[in-house]
PDB file of N, CA and C in Angstrom:
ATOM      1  N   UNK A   1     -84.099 -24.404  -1.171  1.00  0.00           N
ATOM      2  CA  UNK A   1     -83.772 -23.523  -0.065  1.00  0.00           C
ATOM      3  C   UNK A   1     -82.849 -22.396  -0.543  1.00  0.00           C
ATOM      4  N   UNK A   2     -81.774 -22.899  -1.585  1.00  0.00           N
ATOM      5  CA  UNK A   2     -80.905 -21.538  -1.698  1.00  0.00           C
ATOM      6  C   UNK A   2     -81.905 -20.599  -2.844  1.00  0.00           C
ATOM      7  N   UNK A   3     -82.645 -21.239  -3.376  1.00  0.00           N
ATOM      8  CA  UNK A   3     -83.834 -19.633  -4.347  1.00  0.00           C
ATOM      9  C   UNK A   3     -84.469 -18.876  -3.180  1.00  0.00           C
ATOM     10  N   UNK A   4     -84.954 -19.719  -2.186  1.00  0.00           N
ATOM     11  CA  UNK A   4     -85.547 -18.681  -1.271  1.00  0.00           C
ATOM     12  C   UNK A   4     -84.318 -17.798  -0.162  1.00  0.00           C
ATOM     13  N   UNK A   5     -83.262 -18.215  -0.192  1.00  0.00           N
ATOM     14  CA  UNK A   5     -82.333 -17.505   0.516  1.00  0.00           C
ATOM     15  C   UNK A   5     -82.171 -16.524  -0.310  1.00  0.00           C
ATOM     16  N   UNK A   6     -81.897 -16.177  -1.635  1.00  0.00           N
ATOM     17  CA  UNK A   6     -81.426 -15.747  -2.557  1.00  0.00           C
ATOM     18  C   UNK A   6     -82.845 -14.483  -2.789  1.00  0.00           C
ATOM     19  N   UNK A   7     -83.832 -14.996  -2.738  1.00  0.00           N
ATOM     20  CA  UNK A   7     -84.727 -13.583  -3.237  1.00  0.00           C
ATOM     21  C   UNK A   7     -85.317 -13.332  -1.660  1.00  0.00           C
ATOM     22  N   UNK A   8     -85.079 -13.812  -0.736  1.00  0.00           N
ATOM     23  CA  UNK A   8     -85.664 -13.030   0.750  1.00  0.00           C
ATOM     24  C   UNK A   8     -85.387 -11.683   0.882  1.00  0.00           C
ATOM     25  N   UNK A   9     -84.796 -11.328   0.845  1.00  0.00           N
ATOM     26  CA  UNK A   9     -84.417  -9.801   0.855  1.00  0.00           C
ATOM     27  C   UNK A   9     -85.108  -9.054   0.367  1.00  0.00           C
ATOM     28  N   UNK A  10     -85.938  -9.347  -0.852  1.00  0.00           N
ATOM     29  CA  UNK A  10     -86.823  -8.927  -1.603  1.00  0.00           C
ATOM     30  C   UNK A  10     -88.267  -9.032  -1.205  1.00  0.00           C
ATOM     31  N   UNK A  11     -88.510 -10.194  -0.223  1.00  0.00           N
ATOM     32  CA  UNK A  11     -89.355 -10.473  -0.068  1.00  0.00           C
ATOM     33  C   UNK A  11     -89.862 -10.643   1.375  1.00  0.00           C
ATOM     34  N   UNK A  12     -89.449  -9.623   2.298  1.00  0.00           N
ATOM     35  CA  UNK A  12     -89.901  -9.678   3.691  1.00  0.00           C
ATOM     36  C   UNK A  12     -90.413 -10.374   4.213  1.00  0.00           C
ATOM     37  N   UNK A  13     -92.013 -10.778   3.917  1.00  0.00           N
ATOM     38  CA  UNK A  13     -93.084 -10.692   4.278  1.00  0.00           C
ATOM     39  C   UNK A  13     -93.183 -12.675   3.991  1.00  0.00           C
ATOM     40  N   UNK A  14     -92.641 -13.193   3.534  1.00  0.00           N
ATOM     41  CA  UNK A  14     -92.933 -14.605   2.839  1.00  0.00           C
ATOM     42  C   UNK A  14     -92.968 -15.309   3.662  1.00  0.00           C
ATOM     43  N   UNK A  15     -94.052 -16.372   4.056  1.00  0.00           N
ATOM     44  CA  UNK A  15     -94.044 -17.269   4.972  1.00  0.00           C
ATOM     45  C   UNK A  15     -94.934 -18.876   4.454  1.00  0.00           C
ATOM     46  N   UNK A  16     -94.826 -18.113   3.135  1.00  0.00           N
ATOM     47  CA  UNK A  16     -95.460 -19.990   1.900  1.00  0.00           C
ATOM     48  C   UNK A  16     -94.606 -19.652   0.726  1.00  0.00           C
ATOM     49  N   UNK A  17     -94.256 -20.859   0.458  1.00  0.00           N
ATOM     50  CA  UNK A  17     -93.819 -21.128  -1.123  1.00  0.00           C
ATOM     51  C   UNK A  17     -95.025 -21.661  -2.081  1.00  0.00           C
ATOM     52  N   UNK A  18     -95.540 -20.957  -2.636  1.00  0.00           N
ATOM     53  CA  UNK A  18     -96.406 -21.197  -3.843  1.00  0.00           C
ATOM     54  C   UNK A  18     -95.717 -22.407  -4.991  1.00  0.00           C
ATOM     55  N   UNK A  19     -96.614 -23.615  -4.439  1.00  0.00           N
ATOM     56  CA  UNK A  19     -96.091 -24.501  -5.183  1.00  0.00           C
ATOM     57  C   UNK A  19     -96.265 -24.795  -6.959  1.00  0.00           C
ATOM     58  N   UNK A  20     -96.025 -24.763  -7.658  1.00  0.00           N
ATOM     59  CA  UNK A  20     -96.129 -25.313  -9.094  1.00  0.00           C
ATOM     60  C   UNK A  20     -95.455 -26.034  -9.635  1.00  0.00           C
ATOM     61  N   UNK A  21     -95.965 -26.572 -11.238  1.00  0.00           N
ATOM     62  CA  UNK A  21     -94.893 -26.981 -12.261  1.00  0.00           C
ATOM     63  C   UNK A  21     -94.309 -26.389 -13.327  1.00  0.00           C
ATOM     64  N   UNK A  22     -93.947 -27.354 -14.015  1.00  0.00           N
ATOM     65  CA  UNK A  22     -93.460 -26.577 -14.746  1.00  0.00           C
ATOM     66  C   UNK A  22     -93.759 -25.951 -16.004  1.00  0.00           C
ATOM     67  N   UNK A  23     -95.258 -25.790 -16.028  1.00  0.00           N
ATOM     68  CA  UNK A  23     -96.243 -25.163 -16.891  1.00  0.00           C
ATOM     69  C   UNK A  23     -97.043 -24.525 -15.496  1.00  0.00           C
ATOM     70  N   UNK A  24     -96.417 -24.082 -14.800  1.00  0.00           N
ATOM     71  CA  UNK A  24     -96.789 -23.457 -13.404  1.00  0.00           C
ATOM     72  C   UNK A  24     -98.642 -23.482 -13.216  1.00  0.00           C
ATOM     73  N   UNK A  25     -98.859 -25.135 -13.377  1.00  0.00           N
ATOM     74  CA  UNK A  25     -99.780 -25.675 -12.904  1.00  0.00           C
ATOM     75  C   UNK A  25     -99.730 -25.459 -11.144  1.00  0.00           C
ATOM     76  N   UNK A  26    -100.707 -24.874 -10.330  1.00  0.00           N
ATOM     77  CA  UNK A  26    -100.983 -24.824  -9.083  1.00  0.00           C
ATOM     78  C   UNK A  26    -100.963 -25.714  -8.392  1.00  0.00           C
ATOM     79  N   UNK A  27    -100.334 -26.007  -7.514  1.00  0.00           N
ATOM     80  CA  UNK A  27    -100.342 -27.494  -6.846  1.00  0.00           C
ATOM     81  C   UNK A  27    -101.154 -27.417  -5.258  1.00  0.00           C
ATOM     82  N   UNK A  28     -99.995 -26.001  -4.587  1.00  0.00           N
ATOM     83  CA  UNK A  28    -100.906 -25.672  -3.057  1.00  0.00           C
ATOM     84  C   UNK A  28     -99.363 -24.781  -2.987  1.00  0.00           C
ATOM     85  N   UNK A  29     -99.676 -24.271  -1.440  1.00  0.00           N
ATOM     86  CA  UNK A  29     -98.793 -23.886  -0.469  1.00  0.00           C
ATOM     87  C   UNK A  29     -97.853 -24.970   0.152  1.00  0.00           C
ATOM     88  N   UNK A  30     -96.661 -24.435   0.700  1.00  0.00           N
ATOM     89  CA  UNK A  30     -95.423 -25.349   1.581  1.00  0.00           C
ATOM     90  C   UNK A  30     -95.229 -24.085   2.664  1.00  0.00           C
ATOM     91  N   UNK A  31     -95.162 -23.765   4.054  1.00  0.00           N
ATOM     92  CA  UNK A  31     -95.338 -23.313   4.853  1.00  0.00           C
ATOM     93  C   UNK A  31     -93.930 -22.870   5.076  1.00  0.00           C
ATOM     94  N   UNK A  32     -93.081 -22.228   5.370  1.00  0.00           N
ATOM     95  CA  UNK A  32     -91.771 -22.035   5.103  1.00  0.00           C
ATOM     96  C   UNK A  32     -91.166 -22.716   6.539  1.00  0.00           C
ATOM     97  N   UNK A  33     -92.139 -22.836   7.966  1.00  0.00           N
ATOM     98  CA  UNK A  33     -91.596 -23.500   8.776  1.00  0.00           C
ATOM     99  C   UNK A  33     -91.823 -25.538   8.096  1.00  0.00           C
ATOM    100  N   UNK A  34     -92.681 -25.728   7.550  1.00  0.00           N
ATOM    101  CA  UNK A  34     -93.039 -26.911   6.925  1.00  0.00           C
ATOM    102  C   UNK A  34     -92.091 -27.376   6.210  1.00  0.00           C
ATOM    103  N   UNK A  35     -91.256 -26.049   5.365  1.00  0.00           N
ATOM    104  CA  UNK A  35     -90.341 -26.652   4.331  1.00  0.00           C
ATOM    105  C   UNK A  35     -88.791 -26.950   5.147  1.00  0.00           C
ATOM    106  N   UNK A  36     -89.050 -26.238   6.295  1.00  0.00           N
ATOM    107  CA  UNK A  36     -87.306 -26.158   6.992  1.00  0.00           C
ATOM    108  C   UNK A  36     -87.249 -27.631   7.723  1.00  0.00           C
ATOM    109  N   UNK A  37     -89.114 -27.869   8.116  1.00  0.00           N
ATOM    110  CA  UNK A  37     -88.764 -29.254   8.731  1.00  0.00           C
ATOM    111  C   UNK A  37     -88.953 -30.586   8.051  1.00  0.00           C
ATOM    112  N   UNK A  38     -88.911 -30.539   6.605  1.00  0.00           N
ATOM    113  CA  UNK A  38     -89.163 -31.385   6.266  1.00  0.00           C
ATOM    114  C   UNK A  38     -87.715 -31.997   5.378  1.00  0.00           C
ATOM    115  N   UNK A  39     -88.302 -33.505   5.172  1.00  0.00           N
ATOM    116  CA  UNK A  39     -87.162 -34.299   4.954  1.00  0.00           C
ATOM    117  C   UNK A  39     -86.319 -33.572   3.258  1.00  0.00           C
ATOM    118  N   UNK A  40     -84.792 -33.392   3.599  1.00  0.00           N
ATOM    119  CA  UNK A  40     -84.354 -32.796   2.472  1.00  0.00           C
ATOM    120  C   UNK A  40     -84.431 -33.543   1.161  1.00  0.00           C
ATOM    121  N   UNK A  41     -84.900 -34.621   1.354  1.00  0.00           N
ATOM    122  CA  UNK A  41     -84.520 -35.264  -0.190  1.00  0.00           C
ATOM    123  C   UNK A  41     -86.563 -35.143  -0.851  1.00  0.00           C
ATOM    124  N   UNK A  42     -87.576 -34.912   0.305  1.00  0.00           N
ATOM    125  CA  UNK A  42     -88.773 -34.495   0.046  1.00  0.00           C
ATOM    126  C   UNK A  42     -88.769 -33.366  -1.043  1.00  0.00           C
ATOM    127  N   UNK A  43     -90.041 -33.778  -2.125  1.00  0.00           N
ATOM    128  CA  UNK A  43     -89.798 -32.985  -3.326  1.00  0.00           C
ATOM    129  C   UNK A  43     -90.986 -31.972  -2.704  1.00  0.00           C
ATOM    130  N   UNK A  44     -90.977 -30.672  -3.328  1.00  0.00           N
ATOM    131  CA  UNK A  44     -91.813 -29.858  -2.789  1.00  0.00           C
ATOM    132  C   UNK A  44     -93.521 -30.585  -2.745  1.00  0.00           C
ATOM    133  N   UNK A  45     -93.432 -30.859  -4.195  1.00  0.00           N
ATOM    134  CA  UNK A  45     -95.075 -31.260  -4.407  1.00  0.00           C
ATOM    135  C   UNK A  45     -95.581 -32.116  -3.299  1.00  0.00           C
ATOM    136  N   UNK A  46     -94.804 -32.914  -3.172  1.00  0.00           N
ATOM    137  CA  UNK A  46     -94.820 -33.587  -1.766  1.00  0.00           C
ATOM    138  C   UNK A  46     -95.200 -33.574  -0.270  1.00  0.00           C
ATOM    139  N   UNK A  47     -94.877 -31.805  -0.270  1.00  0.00           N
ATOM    140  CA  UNK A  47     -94.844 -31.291   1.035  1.00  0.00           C
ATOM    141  C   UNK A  47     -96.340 -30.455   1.127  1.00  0.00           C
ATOM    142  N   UNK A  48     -96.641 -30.138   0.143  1.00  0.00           N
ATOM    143  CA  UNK A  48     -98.609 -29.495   0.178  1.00  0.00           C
ATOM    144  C   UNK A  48     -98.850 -30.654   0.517  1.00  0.00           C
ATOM    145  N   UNK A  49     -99.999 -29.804   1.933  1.00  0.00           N
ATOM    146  CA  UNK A  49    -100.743 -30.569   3.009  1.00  0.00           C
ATOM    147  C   UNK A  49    -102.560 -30.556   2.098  1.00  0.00           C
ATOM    148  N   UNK A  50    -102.676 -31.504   1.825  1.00  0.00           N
ATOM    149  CA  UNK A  50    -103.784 -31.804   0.379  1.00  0.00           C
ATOM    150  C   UNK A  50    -104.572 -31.705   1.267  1.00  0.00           C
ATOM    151  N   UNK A  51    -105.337 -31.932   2.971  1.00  0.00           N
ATOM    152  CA  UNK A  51    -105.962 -31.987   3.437  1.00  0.00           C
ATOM    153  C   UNK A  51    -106.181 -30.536   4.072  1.00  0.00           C
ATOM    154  N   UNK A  52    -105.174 -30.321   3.911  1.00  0.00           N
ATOM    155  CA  UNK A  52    -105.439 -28.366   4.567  1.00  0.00           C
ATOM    156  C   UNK A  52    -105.001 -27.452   3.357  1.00  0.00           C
ATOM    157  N   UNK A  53    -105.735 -27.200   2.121  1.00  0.00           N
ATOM    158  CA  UNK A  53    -105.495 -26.505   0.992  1.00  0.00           C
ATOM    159  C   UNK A  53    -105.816 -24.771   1.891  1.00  0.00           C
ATOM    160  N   UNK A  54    -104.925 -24.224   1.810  1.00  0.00           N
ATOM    161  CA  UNK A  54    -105.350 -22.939   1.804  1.00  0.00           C
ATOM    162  C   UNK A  54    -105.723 -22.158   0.734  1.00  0.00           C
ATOM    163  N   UNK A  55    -106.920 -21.652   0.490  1.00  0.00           N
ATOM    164  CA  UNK A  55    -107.965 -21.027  -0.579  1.00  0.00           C
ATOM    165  C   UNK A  55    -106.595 -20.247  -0.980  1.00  0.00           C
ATOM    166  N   UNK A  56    -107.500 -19.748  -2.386  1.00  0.00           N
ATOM    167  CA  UNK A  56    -106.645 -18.980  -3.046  1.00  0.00           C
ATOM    168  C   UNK A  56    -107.751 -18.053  -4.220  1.00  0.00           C
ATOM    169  N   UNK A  57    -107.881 -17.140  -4.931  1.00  0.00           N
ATOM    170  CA  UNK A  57    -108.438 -16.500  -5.654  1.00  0.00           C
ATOM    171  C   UNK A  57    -108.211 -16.320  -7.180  1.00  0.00           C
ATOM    172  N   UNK A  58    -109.423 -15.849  -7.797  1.00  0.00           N
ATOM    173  CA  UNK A  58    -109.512 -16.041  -9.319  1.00  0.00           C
ATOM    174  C   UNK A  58    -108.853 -14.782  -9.726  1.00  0.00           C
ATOM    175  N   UNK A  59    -108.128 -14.407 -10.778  1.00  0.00           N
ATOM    176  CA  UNK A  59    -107.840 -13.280 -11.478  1.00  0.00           C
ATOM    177  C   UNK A  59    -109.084 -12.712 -11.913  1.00  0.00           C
ATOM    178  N   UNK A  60    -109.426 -11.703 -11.665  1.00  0.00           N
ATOM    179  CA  UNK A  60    -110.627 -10.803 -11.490  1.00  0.00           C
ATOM    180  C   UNK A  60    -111.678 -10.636 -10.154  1.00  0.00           C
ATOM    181  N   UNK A  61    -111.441 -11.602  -9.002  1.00  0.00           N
ATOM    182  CA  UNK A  61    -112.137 -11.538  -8.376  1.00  0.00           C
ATOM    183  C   UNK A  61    -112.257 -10.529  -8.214  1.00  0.00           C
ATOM    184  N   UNK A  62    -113.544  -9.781  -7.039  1.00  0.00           N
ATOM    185  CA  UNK A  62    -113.463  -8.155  -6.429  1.00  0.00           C
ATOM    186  C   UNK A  62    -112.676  -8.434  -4.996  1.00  0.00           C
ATOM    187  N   UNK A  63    -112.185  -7.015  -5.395  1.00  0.00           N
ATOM    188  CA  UNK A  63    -111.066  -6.507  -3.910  1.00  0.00           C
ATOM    189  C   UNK A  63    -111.998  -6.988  -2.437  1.00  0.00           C
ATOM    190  N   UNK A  64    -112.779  -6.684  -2.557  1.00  0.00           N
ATOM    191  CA  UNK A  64    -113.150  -6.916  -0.988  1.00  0.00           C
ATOM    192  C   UNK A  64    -113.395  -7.886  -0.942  1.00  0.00           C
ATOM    193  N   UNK A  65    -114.141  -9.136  -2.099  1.00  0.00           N
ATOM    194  CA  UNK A  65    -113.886 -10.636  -1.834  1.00  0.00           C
ATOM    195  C   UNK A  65    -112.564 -10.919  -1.348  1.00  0.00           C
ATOM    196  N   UNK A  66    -111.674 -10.407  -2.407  1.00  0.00           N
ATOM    197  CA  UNK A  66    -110.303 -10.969  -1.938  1.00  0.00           C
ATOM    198  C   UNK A  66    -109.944 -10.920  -0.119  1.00  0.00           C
ATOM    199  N   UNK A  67    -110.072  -9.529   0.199  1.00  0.00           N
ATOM    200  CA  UNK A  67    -110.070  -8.873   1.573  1.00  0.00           C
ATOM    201  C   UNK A  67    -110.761 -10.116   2.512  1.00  0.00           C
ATOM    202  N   UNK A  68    -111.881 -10.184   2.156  1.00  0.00           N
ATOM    203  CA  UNK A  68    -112.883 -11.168   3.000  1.00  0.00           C
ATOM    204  C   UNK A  68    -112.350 -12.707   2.513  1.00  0.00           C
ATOM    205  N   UNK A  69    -111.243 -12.848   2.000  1.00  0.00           N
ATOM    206  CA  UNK A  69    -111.492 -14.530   2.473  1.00  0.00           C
ATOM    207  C   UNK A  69    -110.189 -14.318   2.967  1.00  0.00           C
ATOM    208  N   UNK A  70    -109.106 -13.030   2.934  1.00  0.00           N
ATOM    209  CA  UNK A  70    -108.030 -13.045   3.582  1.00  0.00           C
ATOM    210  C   UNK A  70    -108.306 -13.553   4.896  1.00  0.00           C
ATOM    211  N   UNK A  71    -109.300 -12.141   5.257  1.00  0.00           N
ATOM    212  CA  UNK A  71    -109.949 -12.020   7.185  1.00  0.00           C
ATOM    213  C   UNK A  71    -110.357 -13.342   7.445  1.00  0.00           C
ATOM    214  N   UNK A  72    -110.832 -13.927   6.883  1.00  0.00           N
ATOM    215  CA  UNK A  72    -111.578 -15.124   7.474  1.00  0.00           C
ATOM    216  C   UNK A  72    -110.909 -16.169   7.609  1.00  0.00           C
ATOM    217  N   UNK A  73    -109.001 -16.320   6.855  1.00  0.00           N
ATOM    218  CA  UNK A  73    -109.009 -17.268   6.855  1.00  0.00           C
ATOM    219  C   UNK A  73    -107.116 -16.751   7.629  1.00  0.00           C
ATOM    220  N   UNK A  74    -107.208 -15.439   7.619  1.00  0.00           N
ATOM    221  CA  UNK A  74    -106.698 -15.136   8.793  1.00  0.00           C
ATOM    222  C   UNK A  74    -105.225 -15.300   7.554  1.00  0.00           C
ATOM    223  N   UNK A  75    -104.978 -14.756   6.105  1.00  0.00           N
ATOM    224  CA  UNK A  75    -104.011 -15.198   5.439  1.00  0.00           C
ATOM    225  C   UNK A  75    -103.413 -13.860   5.118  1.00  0.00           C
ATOM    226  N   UNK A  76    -101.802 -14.095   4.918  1.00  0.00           N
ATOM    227  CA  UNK A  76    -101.180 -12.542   4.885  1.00  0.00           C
ATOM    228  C   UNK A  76    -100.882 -12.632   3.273  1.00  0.00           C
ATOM    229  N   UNK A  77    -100.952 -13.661   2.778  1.00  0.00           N
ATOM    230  CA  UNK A  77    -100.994 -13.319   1.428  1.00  0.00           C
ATOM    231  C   UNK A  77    -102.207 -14.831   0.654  1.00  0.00           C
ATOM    232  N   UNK A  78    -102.024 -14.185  -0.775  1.00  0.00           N
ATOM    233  CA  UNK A  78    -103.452 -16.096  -1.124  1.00  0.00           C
ATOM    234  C   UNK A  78    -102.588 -15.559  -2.452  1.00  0.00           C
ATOM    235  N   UNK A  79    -102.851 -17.193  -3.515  1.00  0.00           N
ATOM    236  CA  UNK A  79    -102.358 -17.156  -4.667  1.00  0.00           C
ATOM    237  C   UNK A  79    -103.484 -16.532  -6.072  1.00  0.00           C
ATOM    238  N   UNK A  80    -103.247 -16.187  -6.713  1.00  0.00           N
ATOM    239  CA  UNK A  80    -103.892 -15.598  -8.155  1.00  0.00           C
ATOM    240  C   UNK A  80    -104.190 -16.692  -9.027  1.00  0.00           C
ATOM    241  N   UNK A  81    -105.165 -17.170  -9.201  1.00  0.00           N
ATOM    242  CA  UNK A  81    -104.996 -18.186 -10.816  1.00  0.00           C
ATOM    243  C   UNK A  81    -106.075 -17.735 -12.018  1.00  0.00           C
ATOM    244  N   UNK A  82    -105.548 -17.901 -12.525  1.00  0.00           N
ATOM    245  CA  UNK A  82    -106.280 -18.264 -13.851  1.00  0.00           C
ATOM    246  C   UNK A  82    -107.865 -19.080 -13.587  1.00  0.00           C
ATOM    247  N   UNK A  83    -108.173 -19.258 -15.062  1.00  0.00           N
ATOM    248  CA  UNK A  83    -109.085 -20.409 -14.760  1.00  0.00           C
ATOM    249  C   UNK A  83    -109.111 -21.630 -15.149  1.00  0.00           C
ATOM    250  N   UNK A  84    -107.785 -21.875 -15.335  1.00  0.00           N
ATOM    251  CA  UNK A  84    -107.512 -23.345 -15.858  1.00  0.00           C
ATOM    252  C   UNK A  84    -105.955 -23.600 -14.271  1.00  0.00           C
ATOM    253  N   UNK A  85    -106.297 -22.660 -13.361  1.00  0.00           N
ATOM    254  CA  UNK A  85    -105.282 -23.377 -12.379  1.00  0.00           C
ATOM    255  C   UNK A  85    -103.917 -22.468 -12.261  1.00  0.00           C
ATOM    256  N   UNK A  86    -103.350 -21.958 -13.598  1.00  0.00           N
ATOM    257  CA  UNK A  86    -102.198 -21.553 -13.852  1.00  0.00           C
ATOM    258  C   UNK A  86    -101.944 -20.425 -12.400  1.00  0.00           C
ATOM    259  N   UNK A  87    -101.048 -20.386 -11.668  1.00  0.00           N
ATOM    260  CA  UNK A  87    -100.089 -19.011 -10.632  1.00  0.00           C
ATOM    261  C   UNK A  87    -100.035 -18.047 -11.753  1.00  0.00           C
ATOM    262  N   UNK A  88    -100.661 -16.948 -11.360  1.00  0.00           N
ATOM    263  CA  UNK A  88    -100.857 -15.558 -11.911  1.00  0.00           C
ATOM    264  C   UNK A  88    -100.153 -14.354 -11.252  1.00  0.00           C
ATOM    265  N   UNK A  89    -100.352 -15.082  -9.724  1.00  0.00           N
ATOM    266  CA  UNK A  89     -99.000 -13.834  -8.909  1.00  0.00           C
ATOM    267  C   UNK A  89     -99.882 -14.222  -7.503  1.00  0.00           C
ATOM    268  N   UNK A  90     -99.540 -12.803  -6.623  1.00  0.00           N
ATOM    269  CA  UNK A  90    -100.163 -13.516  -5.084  1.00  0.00           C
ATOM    270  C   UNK A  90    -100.054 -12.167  -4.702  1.00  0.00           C
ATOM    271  N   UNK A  91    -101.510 -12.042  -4.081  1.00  0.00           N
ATOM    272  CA  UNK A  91    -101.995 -10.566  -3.558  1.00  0.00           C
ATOM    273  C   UNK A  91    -101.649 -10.649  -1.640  1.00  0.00           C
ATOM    274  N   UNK A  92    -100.874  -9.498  -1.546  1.00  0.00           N
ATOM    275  CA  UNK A  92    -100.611  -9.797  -0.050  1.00  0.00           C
ATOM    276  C   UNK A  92    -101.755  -8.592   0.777  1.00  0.00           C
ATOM    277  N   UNK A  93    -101.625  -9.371   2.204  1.00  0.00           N
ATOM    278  CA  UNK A  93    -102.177  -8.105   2.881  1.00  0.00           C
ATOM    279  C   UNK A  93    -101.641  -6.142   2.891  1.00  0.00           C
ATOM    280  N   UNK A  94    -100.436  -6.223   2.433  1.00  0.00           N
ATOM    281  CA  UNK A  94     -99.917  -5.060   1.937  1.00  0.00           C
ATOM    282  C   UNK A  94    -100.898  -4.224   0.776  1.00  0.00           C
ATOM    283  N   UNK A  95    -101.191  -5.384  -0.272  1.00  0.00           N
ATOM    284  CA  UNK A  95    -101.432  -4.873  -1.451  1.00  0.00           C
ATOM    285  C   UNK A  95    -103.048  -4.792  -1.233  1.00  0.00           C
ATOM    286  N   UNK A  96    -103.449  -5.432   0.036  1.00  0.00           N
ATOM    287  CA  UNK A  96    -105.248  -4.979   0.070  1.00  0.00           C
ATOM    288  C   UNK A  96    -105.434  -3.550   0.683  1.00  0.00           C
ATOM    289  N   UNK A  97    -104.247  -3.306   1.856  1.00  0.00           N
ATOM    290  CA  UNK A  97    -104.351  -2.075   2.401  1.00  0.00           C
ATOM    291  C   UNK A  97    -103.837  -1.568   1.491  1.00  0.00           C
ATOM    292  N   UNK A  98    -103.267  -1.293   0.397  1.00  0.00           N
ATOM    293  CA  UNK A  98    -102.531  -0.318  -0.462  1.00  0.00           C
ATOM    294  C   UNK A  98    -104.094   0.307  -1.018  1.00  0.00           C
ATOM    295  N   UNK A  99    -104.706  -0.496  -1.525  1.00  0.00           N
ATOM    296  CA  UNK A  99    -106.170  -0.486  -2.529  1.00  0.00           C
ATOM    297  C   UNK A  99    -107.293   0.578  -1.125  1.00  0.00           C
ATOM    298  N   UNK A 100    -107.079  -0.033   0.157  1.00  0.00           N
ATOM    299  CA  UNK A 100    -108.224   0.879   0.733  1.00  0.00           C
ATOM    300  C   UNK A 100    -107.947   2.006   1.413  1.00  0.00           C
ATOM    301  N   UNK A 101    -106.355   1.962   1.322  1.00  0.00           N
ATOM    302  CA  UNK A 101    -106.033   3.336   2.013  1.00  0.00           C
ATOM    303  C   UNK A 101    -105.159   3.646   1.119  1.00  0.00           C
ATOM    304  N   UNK A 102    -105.106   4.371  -0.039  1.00  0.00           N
ATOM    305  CA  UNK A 102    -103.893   4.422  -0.958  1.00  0.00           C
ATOM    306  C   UNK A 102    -103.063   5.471  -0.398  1.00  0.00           C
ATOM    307  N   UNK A 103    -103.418   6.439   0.501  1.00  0.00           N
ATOM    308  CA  UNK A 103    -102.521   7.928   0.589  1.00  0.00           C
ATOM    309  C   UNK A 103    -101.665   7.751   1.996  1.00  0.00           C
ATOM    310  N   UNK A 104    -101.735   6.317   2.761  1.00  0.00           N
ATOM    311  CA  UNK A 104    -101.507   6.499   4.100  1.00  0.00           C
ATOM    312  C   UNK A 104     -99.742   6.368   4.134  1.00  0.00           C
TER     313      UNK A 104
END
């Protein structure tokens, strides 16, 4: 809780903690209302809901795939991986409208 107090400011828009290890193997999402209600001594890995994985995208996919599984799945940001799993970064709805309207 105090890393995410600590870079919010930076980060407006955040409403999942992108879970990993520590070879930032992909684990899932933690919901930031999920993480406030959950038990404090609960380890994150713990707290990804394995039955409700929210999708996430390949490094290279195309932009409007990305766009289209945002819309569909109704997500303000999805995670980046590799192809062995690894967190690569996380494309937000900011950064899809940046790509289709760059001058606005």
């Amino acid at each position: 809780m105090e890393q995410i107090k600590n870079i919010s400011q930076s980060h407006r828009g955040m409403y999942f903690v992108y879970v990993v290890d520590g070879q930032n193997n992909f684990y899932g999402v933690v919901s930031l209302r999920g993480l406030i209600a959950a038990d404090k001594d609960k380890k994150l890995k713990e707290l990804v809901d394995a039955e409700n994985l929210i999708p996430s995208v390949k490094v290279g996919q195309d932009v409007l795939q990305v766009a289209s599984l945002m819309t569909k799945y109704n997500l303000l940001s999805v995670a980046v991986l590799d192809d062995v799993n690894k967190l690569l970064g996380v494309v937000t709805v900011d950064d899809i409208m940046r790509h289709f309207v760059p001058h606005a």
